[in-house]
N, C-alpha and C. Protein backbone atom coordinates (compact mmCIF):
# COMPACT_ATOMS: atom_id res chain seq x y z
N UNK A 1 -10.14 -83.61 -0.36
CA UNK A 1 -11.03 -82.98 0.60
C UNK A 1 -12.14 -83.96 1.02
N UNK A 2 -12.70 -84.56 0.05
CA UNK A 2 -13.39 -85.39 0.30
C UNK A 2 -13.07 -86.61 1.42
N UNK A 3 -12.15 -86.97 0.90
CA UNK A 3 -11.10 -88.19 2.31
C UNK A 3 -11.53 -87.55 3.74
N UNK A 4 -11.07 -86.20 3.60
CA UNK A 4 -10.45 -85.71 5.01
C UNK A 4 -11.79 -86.06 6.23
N UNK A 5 -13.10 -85.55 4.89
CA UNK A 5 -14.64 -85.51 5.31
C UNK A 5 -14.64 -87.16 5.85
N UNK A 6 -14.79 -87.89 5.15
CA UNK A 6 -14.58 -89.43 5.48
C UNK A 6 -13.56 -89.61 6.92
N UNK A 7 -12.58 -89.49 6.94
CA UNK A 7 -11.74 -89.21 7.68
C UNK A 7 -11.99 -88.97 9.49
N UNK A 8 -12.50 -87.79 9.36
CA UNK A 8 -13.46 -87.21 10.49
C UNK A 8 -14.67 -87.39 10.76
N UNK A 9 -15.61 -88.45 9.72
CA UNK A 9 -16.48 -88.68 10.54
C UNK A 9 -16.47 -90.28 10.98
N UNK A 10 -15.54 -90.75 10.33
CA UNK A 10 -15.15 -91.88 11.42
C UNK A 10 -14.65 -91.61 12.44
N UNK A 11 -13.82 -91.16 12.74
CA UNK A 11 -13.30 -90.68 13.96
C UNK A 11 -14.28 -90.17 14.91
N UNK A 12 -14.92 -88.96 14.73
CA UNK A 12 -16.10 -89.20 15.53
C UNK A 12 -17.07 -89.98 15.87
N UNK A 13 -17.58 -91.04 14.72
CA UNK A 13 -18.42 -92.17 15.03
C UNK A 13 -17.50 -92.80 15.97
N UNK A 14 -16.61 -93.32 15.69
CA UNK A 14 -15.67 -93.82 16.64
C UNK A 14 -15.31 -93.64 18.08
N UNK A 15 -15.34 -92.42 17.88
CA UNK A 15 -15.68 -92.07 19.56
C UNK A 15 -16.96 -91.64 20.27
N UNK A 16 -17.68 -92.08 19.71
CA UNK A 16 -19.36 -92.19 19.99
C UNK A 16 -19.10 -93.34 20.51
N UNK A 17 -18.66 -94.84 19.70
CA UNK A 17 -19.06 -95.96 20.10
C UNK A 17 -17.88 -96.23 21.22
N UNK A 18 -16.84 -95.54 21.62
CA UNK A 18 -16.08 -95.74 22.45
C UNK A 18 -16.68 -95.10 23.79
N UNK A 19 -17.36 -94.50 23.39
CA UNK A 19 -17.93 -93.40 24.99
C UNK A 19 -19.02 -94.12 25.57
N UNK A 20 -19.79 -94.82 24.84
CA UNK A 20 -21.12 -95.30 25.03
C UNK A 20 -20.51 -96.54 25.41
N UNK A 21 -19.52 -97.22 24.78
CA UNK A 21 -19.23 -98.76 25.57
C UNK A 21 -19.06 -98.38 26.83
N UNK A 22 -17.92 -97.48 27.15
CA UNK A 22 -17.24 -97.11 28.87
C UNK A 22 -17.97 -96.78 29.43
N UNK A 23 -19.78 -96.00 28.98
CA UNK A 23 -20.58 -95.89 29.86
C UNK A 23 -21.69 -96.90 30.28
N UNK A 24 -21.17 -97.79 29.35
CA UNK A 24 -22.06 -99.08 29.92
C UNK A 24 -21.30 -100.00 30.94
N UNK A 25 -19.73 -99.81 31.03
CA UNK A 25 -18.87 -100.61 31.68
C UNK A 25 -19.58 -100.12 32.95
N UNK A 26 -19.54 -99.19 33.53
CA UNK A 26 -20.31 -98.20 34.58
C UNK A 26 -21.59 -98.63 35.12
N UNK A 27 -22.05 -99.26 36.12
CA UNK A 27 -22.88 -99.80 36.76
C UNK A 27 -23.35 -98.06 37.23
N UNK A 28 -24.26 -97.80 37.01
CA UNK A 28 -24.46 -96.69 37.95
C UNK A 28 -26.05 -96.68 38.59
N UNK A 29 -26.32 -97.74 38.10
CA UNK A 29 -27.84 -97.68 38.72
C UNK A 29 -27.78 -97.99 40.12
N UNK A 30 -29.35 -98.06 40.55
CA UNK A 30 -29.43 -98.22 41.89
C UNK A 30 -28.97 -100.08 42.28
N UNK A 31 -29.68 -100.66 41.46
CA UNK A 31 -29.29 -102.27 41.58
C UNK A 31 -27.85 -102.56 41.71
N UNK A 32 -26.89 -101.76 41.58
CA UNK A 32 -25.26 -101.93 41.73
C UNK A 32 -25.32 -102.70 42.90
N UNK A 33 -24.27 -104.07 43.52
CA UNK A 33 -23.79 -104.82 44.20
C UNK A 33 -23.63 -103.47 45.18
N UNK A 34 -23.94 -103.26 46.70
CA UNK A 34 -22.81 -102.23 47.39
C UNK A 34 -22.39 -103.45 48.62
N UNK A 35 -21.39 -102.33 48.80
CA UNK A 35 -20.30 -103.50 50.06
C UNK A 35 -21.02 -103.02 51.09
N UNK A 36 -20.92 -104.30 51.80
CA UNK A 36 -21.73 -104.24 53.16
C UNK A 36 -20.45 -104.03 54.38
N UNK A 37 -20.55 -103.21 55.11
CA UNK A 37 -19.41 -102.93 55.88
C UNK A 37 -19.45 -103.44 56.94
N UNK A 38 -20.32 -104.35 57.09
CA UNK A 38 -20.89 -105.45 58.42
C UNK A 38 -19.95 -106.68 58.25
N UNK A 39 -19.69 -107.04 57.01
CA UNK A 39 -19.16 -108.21 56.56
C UNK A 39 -18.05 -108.29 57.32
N UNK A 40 -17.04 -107.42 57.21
CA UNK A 40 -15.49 -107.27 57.07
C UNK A 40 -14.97 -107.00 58.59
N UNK A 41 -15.27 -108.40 59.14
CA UNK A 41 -14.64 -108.29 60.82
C UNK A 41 -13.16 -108.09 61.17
N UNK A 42 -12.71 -106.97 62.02
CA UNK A 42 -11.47 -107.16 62.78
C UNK A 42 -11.17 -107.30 63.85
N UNK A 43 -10.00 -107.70 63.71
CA UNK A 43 -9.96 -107.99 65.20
C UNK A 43 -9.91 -106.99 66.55
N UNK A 44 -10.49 -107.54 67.66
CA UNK A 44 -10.66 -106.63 68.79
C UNK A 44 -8.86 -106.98 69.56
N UNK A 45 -8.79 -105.28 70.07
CA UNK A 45 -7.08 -105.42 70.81
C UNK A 45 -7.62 -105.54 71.98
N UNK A 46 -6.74 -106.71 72.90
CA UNK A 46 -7.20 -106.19 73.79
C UNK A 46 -6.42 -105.53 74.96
């Protein structure tokens, strides 16, 4: 019983530190790079 306790709270620590990495992968602030849609010329038909 004791194991199982061990067991499960790694697993949850574990997915603490898995949630918190992927939310740092996540740029979500305002300073994020954004695409400038000025950049990306096409061509005119004529």
């Amino acid at each position: 019983m004791k194991t199982k306790k061990y067991v499960i709270a790694i697993a949850i620590f574990g997915g603490m530190l898995f949630t918190a990495q992927a939310a740092n992968l996540f740029q979500t602030n305002e300073d994020a790079p954004k695409i400038e849609k000025n950049r990306i010329k096409t061509p005119r038909q004529l």
